[in-house]
C-alpha atoms as a PDB file:
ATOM      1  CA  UNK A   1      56.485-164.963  71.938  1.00  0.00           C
ATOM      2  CA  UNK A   2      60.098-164.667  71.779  1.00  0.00           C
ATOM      3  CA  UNK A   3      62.064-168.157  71.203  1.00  0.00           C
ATOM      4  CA  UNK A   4      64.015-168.790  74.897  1.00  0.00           C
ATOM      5  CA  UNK A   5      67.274-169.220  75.555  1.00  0.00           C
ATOM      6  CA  UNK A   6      69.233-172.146  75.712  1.00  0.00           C
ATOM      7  CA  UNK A   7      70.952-173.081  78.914  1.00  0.00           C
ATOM      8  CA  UNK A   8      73.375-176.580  78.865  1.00  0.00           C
ATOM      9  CA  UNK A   9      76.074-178.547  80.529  1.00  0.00           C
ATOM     10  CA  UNK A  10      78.069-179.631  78.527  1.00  0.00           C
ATOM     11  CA  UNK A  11      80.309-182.783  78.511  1.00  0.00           C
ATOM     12  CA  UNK A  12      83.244-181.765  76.493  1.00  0.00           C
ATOM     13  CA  UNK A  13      84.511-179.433  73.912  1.00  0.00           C
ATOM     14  CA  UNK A  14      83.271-180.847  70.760  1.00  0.00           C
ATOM     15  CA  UNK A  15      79.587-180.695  72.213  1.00  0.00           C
ATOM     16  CA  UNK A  16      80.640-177.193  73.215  1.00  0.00           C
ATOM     17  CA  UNK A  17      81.233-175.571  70.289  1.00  0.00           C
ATOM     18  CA  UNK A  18      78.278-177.811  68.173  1.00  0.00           C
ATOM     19  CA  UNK A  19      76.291-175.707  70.296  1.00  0.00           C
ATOM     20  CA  UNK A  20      77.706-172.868  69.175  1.00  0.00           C
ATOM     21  CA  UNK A  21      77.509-173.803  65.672  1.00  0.00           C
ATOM     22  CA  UNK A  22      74.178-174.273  65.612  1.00  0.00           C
ATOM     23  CA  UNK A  23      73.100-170.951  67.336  1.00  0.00           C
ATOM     24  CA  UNK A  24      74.832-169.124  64.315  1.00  0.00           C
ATOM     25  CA  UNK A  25      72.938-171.553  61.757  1.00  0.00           C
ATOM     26  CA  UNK A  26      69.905-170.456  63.748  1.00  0.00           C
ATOM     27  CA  UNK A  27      70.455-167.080  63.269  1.00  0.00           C
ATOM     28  CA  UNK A  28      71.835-167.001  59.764  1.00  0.00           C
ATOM     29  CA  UNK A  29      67.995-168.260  59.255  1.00  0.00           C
ATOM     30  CA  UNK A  30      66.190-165.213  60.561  1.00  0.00           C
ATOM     31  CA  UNK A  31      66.288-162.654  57.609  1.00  0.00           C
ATOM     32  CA  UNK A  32      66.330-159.282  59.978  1.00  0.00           C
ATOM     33  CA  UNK A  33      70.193-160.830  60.719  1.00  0.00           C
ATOM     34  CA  UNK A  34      70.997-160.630  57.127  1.00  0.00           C
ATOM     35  CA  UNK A  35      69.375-157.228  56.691  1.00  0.00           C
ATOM     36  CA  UNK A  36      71.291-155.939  59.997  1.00  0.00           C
ATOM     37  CA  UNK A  37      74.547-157.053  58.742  1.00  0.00           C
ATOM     38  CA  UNK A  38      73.708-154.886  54.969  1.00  0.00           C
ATOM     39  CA  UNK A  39      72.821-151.897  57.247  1.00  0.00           C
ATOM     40  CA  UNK A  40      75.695-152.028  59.292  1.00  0.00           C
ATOM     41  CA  UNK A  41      78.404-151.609  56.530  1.00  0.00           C
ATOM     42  CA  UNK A  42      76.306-149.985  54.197  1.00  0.00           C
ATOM     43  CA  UNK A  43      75.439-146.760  57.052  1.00  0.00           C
ATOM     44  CA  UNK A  44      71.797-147.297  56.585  1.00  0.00           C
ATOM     45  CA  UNK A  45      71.393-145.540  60.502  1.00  0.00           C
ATOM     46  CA  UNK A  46      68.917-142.706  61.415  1.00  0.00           C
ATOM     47  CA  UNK A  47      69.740-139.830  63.889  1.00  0.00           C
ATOM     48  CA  UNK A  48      67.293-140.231  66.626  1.00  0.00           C
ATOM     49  CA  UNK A  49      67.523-139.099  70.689  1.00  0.00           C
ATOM     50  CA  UNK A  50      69.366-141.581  72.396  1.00  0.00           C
ATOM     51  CA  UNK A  51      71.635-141.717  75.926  1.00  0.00           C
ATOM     52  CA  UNK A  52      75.079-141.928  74.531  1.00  0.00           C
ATOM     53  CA  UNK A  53      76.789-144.796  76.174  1.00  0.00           C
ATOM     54  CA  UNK A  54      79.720-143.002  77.268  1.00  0.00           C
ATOM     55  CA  UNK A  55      78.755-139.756  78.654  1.00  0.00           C
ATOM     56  CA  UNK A  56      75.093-140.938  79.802  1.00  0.00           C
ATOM     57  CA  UNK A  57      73.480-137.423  77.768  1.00  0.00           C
ATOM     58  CA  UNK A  58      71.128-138.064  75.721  1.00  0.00           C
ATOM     59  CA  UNK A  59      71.737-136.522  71.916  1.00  0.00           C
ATOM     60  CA  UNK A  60      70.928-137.044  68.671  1.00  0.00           C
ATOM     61  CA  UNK A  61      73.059-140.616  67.613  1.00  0.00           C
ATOM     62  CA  UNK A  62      72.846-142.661  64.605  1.00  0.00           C
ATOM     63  CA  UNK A  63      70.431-145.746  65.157  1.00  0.00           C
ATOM     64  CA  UNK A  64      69.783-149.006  62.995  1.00  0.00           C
ATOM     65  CA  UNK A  65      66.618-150.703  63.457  1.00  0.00           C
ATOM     66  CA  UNK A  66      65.938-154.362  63.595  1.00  0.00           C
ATOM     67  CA  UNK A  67      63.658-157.057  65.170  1.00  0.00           C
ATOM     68  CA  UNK A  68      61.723-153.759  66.462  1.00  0.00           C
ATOM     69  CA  UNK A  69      64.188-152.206  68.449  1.00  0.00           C
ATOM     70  CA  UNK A  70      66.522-149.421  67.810  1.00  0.00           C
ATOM     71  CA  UNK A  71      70.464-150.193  68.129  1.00  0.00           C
ATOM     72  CA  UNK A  72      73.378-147.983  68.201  1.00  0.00           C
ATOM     73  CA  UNK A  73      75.167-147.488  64.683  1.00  0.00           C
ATOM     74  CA  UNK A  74      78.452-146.945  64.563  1.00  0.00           C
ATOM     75  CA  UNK A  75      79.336-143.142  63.119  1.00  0.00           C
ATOM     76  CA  UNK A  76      81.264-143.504  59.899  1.00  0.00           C
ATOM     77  CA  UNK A  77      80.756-143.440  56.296  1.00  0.00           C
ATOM     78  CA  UNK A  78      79.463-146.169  54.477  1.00  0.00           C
ATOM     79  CA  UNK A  79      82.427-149.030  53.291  1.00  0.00           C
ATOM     80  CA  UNK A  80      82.983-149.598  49.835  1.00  0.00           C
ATOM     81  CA  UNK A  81      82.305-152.316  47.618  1.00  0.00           C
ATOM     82  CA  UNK A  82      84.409-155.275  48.479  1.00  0.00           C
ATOM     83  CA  UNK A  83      86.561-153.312  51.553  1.00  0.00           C
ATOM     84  CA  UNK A  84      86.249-156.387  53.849  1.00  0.00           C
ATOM     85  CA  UNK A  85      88.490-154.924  56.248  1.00  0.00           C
ATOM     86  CA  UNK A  86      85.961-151.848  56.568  1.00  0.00           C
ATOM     87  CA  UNK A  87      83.246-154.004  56.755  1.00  0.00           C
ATOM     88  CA  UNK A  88      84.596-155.860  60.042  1.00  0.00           C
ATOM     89  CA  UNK A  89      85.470-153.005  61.416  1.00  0.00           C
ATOM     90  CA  UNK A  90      82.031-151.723  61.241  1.00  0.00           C
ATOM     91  CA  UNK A  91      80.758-154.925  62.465  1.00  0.00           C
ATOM     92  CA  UNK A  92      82.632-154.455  65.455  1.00  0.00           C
ATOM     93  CA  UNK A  93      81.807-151.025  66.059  1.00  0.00           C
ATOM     94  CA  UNK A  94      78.301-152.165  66.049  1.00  0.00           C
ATOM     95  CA  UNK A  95      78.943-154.972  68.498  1.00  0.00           C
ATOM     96  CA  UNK A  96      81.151-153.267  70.868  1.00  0.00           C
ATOM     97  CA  UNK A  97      78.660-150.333  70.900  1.00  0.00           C
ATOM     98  CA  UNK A  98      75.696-153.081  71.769  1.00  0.00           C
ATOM     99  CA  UNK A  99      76.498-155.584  74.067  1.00  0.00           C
ATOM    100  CA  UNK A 100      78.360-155.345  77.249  1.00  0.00           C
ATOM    101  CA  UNK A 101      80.384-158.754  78.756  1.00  0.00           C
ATOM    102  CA  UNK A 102      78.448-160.747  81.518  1.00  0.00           C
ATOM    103  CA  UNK A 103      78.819-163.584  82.808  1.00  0.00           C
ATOM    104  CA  UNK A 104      76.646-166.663  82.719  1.00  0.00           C
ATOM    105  CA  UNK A 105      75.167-167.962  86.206  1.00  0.00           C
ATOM    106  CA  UNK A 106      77.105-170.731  87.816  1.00  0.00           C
ATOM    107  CA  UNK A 107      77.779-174.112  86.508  1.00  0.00           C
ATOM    108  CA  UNK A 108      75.101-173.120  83.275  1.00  0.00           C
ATOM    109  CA  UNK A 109      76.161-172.266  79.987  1.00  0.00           C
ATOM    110  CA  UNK A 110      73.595-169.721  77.667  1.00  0.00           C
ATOM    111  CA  UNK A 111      73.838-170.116  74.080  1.00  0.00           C
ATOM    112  CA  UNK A 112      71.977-167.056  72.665  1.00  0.00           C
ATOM    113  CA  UNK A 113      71.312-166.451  68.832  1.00  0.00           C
ATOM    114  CA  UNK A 114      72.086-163.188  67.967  1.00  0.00           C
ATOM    115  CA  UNK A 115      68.851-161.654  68.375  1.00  0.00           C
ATOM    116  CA  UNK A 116      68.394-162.787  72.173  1.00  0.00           C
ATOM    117  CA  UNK A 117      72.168-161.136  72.683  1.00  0.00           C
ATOM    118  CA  UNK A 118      71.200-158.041  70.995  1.00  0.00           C
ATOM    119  CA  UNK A 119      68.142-157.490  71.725  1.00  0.00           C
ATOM    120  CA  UNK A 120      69.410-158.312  76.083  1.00  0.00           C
ATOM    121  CA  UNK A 121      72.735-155.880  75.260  1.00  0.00           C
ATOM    122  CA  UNK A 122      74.645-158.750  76.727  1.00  0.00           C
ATOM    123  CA  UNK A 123      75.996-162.075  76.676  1.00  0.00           C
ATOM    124  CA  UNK A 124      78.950-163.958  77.566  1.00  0.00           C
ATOM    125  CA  UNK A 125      82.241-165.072  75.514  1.00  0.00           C
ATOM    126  CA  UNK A 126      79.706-167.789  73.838  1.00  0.00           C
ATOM    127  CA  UNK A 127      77.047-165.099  72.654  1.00  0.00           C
ATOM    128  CA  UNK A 128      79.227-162.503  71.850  1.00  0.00           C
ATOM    129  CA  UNK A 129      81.308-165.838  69.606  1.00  0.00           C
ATOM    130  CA  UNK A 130      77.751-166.338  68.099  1.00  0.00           C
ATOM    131  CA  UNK A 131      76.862-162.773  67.383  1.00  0.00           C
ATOM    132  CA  UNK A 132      79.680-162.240  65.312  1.00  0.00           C
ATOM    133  CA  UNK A 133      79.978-165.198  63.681  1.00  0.00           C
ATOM    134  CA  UNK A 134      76.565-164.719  62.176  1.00  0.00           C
ATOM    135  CA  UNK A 135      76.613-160.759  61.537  1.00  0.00           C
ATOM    136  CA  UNK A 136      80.215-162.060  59.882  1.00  0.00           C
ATOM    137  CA  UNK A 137      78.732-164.671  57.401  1.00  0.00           C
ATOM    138  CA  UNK A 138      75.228-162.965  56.633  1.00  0.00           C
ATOM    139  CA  UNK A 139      77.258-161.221  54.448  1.00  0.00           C
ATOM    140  CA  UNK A 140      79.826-163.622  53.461  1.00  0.00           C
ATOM    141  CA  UNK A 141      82.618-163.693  55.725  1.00  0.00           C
ATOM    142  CA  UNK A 142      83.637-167.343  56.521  1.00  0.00           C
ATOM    143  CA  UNK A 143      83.863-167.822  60.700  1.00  0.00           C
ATOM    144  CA  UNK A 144      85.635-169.989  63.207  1.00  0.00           C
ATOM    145  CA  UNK A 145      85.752-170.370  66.664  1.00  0.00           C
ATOM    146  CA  UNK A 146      89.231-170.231  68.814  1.00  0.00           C
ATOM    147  CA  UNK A 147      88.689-171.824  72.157  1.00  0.00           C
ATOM    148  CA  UNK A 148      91.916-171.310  74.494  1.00  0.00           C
ATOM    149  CA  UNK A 149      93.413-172.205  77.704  1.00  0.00           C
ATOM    150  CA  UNK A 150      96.102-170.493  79.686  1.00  0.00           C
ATOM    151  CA  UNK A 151      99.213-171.086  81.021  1.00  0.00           C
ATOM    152  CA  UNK A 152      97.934-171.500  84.659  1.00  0.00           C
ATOM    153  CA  UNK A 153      95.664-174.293  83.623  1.00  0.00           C
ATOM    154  CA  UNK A 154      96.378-175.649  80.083  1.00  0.00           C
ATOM    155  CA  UNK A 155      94.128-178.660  80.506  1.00  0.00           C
ATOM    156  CA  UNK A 156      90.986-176.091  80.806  1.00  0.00           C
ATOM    157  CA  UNK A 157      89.440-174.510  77.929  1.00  0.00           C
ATOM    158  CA  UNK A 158      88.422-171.299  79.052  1.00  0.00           C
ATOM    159  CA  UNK A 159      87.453-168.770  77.176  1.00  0.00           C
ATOM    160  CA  UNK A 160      85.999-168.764  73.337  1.00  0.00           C
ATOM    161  CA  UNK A 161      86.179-165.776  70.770  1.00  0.00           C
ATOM    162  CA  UNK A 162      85.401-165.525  67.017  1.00  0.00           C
ATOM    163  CA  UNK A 163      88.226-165.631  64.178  1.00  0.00           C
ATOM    164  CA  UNK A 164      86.682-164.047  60.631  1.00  0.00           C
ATOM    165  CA  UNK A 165      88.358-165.008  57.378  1.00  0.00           C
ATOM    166  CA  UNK A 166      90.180-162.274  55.832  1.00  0.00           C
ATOM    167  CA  UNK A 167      91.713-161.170  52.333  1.00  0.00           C
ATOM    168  CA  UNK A 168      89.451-163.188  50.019  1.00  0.00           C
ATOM    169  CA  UNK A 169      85.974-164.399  51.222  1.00  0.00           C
ATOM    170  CA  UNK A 170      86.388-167.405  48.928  1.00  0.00           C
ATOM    171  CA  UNK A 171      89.638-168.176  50.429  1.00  0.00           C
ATOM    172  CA  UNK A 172      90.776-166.672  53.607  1.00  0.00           C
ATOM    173  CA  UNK A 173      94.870-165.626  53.824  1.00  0.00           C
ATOM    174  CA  UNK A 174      94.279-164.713  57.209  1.00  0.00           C
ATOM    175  CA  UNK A 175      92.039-165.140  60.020  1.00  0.00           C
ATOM    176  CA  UNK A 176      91.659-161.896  62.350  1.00  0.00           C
ATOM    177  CA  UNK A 177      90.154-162.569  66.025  1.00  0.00           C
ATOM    178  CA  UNK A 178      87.164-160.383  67.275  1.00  0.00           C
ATOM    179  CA  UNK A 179      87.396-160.390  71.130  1.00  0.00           C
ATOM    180  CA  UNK A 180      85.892-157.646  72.994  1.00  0.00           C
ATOM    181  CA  UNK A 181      85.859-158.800  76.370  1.00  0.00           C
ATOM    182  CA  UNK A 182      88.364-156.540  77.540  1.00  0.00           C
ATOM    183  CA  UNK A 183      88.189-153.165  77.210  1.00  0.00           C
ATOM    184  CA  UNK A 184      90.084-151.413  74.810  1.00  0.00           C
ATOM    185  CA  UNK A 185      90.652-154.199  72.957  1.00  0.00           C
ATOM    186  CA  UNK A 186      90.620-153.620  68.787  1.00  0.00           C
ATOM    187  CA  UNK A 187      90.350-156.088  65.954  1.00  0.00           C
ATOM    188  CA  UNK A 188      92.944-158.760  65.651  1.00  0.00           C
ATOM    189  CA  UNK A 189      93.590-158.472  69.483  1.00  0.00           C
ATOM    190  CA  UNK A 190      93.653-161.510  70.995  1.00  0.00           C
ATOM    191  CA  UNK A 191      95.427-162.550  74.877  1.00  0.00           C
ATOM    192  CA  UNK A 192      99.153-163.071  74.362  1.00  0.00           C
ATOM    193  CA  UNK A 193      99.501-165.512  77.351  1.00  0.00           C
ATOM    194  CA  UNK A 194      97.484-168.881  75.371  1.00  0.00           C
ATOM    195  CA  UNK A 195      98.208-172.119  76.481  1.00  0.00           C
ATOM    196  CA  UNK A 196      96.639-174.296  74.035  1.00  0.00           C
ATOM    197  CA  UNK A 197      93.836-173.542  71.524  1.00  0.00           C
ATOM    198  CA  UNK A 198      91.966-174.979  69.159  1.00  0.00           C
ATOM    199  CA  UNK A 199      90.098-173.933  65.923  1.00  0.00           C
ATOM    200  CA  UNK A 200      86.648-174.922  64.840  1.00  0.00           C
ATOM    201  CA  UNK A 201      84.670-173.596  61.511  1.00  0.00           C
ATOM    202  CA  UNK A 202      81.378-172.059  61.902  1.00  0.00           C
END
């Protein structure tokens, strides 16, 4: 029986983003993550039938397999050793390819591990947050999260979104957002109209 997800209110930022935290801790736990992660920049996919998501036809499309269920792979060579900047790409190819943005119901906050997000094909600014934070440090990449306001209402944190360490593992030079809640958007694209925000390690 699969674990539930977790629904809270919470009180302020700091218990906010615990929550967070420990959703990614959760799911750094659960092996298949780890193994996803390998697959993911390594190409380990399979061509099997599948409705492409774009053009709704259903074609041969390369498919990784975890927790059981078959997920769309992105469709590009495997990255070499040590390219970190291939390997979040592919990451993101993954995710954007998997999950689509919804919303949470009113007045509740869902925290989802990875899995539940995945294995759903959607999740909110939280779940997508936790989704790549883990598939980012299963295989080593240090993760934050940004949480931001805007200029309409810079007392309200709004909106949350992963950074991923960049340029050395060991010791990030720069930290590149992953925020695909609007479409279009690419890695390192983050909203130019932020208020106020504020960083938190993973």
């Amino acid at each position: 029986m699969a674990a539930p997800v977790e629904h809270h209110i919470t009180k302020n930022l700091d218990e906010h983003v615990a929550l967070i935290r420990r959703q990614v801790k959760r799911g750094l736990r659960d092996a298949e993550a780890r193994q996803l992660a390998v697959k993911i920049v390594s190409n380990k996919a399979e061509l099997r039938s599948a409705r492409h998501p774009l053009t709704g036809r259903v074609q041969e499309l390369p498919m990784i397999k975890a927790w059981g269920k078959w997920f769309l792979a992105p469709n590009m060579p495997q990255c070499p050793p040590k390219d970190e900047e291939c390997e979040i790409n592919r990451l993101w190819e993954f995710v954007v390819l998997n999950v689509r943005y919804v919303y949470d119901p009113l007045e509740v906050d869902f925290f989802a591990t990875a899995k539940q997000t995945l294995m759903a094909g959607g999740g909110d600014c939280d779940d997508v947050t936790i989704l790549f934070a883990t598939l980012a440090e299963a295989i080593g990449f240090p993760a934050a999260a940004r949480v931001i306001s805007t200029p309409d209402n810079p007392d309200e944190w709004v909106h949350v979104y992963v950074l991923i360490g960049h340029n050395s593992k060991d010791h990030p030079k720069w930290w590149i957002p992953l925020d695909p809640t609007v479409a279009g958007a690419k890695p390192g694209w983050q909203y130019p109209d932020i208020a106020r925000h504020a960083d938190f390690p993973l």
